[in-house]
Protein backbone atom coordinates (compact mmCIF):
# COMPACT_ATOMS: atom_id res chain seq x y z
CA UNK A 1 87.37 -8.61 91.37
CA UNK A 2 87.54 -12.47 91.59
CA UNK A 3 88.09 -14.91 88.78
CA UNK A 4 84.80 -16.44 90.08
CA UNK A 5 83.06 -12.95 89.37
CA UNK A 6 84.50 -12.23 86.26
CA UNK A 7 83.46 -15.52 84.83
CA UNK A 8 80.28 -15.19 86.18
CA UNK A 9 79.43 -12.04 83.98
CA UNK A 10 81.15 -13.36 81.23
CA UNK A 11 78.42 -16.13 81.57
CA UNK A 12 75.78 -13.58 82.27
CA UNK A 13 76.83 -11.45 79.19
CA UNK A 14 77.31 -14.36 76.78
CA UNK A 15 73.50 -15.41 77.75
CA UNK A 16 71.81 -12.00 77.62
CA UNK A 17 73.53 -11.42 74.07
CA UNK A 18 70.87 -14.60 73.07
CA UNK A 19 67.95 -13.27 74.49
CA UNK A 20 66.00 -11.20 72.44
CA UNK A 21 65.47 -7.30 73.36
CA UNK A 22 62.38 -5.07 73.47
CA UNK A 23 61.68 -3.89 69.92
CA UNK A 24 62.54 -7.49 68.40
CA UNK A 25 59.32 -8.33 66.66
CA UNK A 26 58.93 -11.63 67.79
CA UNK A 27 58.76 -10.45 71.13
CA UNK A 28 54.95 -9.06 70.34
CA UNK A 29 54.02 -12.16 68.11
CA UNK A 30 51.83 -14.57 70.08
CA UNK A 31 53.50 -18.42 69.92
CA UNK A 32 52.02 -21.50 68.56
CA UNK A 33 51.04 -24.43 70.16
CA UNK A 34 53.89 -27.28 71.02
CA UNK A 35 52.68 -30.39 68.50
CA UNK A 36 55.88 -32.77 69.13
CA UNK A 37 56.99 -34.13 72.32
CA UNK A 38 60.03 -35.49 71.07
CA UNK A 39 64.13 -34.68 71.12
CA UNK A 40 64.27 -31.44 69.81
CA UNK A 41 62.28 -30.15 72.40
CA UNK A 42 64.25 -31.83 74.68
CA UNK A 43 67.19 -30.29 73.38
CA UNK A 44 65.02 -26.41 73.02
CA UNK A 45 63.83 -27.16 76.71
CA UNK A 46 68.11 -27.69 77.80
CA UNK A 47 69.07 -24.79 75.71
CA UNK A 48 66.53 -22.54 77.54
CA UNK A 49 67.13 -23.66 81.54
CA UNK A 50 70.84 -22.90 80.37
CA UNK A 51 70.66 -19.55 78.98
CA UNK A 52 67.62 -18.62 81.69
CA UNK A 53 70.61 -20.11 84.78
CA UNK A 54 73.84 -18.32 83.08
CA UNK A 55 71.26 -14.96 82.90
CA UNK A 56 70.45 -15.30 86.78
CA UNK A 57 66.28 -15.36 85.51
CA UNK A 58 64.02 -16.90 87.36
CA UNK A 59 61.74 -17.51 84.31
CA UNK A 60 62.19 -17.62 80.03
CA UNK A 61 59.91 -17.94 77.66
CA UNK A 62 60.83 -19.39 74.17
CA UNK A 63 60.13 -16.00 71.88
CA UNK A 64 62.92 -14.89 74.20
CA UNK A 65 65.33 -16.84 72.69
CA UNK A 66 63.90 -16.90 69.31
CA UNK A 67 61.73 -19.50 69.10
CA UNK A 68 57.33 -18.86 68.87
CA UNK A 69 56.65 -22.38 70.65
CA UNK A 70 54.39 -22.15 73.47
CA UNK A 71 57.16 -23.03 76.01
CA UNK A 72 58.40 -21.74 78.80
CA UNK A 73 61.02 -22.72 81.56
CA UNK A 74 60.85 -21.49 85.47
CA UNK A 75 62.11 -21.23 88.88
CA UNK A 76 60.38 -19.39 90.85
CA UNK A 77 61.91 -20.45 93.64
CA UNK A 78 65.22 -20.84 94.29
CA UNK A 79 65.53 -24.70 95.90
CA UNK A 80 63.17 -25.75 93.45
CA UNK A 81 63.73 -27.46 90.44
CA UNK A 82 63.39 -26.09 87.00
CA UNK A 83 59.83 -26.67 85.41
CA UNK A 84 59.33 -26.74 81.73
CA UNK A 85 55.99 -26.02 80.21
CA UNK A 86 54.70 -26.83 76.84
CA UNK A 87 51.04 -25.02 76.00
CA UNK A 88 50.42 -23.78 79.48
CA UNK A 89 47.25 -21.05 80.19
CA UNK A 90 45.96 -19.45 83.12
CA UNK A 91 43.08 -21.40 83.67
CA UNK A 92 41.77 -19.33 86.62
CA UNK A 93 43.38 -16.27 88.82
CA UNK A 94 42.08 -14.84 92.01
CA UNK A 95 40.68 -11.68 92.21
CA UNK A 96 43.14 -10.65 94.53
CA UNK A 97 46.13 -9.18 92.61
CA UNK A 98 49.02 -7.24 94.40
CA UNK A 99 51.63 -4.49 92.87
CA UNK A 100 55.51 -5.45 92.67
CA UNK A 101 58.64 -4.79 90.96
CA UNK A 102 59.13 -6.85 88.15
CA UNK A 103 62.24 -7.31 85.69
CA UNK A 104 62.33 -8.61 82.39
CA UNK A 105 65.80 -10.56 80.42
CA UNK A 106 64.47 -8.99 77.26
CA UNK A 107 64.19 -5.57 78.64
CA UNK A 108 67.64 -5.47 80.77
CA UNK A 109 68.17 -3.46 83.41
CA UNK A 110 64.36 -2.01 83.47
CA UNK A 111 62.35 -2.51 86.16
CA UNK A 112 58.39 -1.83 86.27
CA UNK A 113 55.64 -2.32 88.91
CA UNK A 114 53.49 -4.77 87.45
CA UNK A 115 49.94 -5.89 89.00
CA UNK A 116 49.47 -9.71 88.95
CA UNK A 117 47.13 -11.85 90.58
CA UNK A 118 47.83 -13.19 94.06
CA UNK A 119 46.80 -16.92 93.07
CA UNK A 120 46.49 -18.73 89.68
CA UNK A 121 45.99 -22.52 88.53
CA UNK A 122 48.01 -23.05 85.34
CA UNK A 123 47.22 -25.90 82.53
CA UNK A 124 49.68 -27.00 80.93
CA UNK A 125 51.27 -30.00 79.06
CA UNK A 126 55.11 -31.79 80.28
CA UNK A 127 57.53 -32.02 77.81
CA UNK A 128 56.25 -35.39 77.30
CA UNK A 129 53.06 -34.14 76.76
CA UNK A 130 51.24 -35.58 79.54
CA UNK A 131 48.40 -32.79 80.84
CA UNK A 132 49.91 -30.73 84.03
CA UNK A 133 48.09 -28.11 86.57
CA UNK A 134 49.75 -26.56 88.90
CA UNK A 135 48.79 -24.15 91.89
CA UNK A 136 51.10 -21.04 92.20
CA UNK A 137 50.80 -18.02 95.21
CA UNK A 138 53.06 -14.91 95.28
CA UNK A 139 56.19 -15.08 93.71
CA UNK A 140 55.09 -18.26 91.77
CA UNK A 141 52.22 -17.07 90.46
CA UNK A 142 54.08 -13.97 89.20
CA UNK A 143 56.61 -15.91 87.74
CA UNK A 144 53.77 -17.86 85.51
CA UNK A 145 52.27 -15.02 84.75
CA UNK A 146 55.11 -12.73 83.72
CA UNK A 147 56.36 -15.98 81.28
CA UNK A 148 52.93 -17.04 79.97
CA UNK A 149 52.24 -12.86 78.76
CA UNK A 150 55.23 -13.66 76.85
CA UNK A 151 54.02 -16.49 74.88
CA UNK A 152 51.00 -14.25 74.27
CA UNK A 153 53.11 -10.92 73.15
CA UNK A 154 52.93 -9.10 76.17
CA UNK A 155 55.25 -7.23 78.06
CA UNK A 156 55.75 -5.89 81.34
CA UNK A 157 55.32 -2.50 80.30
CA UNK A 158 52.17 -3.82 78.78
CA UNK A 159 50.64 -4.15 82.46
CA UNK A 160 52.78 -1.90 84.38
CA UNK A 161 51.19 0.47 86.53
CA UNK A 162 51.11 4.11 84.45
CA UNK A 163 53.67 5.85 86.38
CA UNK A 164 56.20 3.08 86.81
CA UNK A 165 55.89 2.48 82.69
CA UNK A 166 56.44 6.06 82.03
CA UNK A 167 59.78 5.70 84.53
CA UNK A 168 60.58 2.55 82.55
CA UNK A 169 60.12 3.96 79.09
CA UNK A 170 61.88 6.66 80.29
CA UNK A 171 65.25 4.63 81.76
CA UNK A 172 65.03 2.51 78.07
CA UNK A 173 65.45 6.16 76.26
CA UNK A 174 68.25 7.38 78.47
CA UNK A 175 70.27 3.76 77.99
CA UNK A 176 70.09 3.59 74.38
């Protein structure tokens, strides 16, 4: 194994241990609204992109790390820069929703099918708190979605399709 490996996981590791796991409490306690756009959100907003980067996620929400502001940082795609939300709802979502895999940093190593919708148009504030919308398809729009359930308390498992929860639930028993 490579330095370059090993110091990735180390990385990995040192993140996931500040991520919060299924069965912490403030994982299922819906966030409150971001009132002050000023340098300690700047700083929350840092902390975040850094543990979401070192944890190879695409997406973190702030209860993950500890935190019940309604914030959230994401990149759903890889080439894209990070995006950090402060207050952000679905404002609409297509009818249209497709099945996929989904994985969550606060329940490692479980995967669970999760129905989303295709399409959604998400309001939102900057962290300056200038008023943001933005237009997310496929992976995108998953992304949002999967991060804005956990400002509201939800969980994958929460939406999972009923066999693929029962697998999950299952998987979490074995690896504890």
């Amino acid at each position: 194994m490579s330095t370059q490996t090993t110091d990735r996981e180390a990385r990995r590791e040192a993140a996931m241990r500040q991520i919060r796991q299924i069965g912490d409490p403030i994982l299922r306690t819906p966030s409150i609204p971001v009132q002050d756009f000023d340098e300690a959100l700047d700083e929350e907003i840092s902390r975040m992109i850094q543990i979401m980067e070192a944890a190879d996620g695409v997406g973190l929400a702030a209860p993950q790390v500890g935190s019940l502001r309604r914030l959230l940082v994401a990149r759903p795609e890889r080439d894209e820069h990070v995006v950090a939300l402060c207050n952000p709802v679905v404002a609409w979502r297509s009818d249209d929703e497709e099945a996929d895999v989904e994985g969550c940093l606060s329940i490692w190593e479980v995967t669970a099918e999760v129905p989303r919708a295709v399409s959604v148009r998400v309001e939102a504030q900057d962290p300056e708190g200038n008023e943001v919308e933005i237009h997310a398809e496929g992976f995108a729009a998953r992304v949002l979605q999967h991060e804005i359930d956990h400002l509201d308390g939800v969980l994958i498992l929460d939406r999972a399709t009923p066999e693929s929860r029962r697998a999950a639930l299952r998987a979490l028993r074995e690896s504890r």
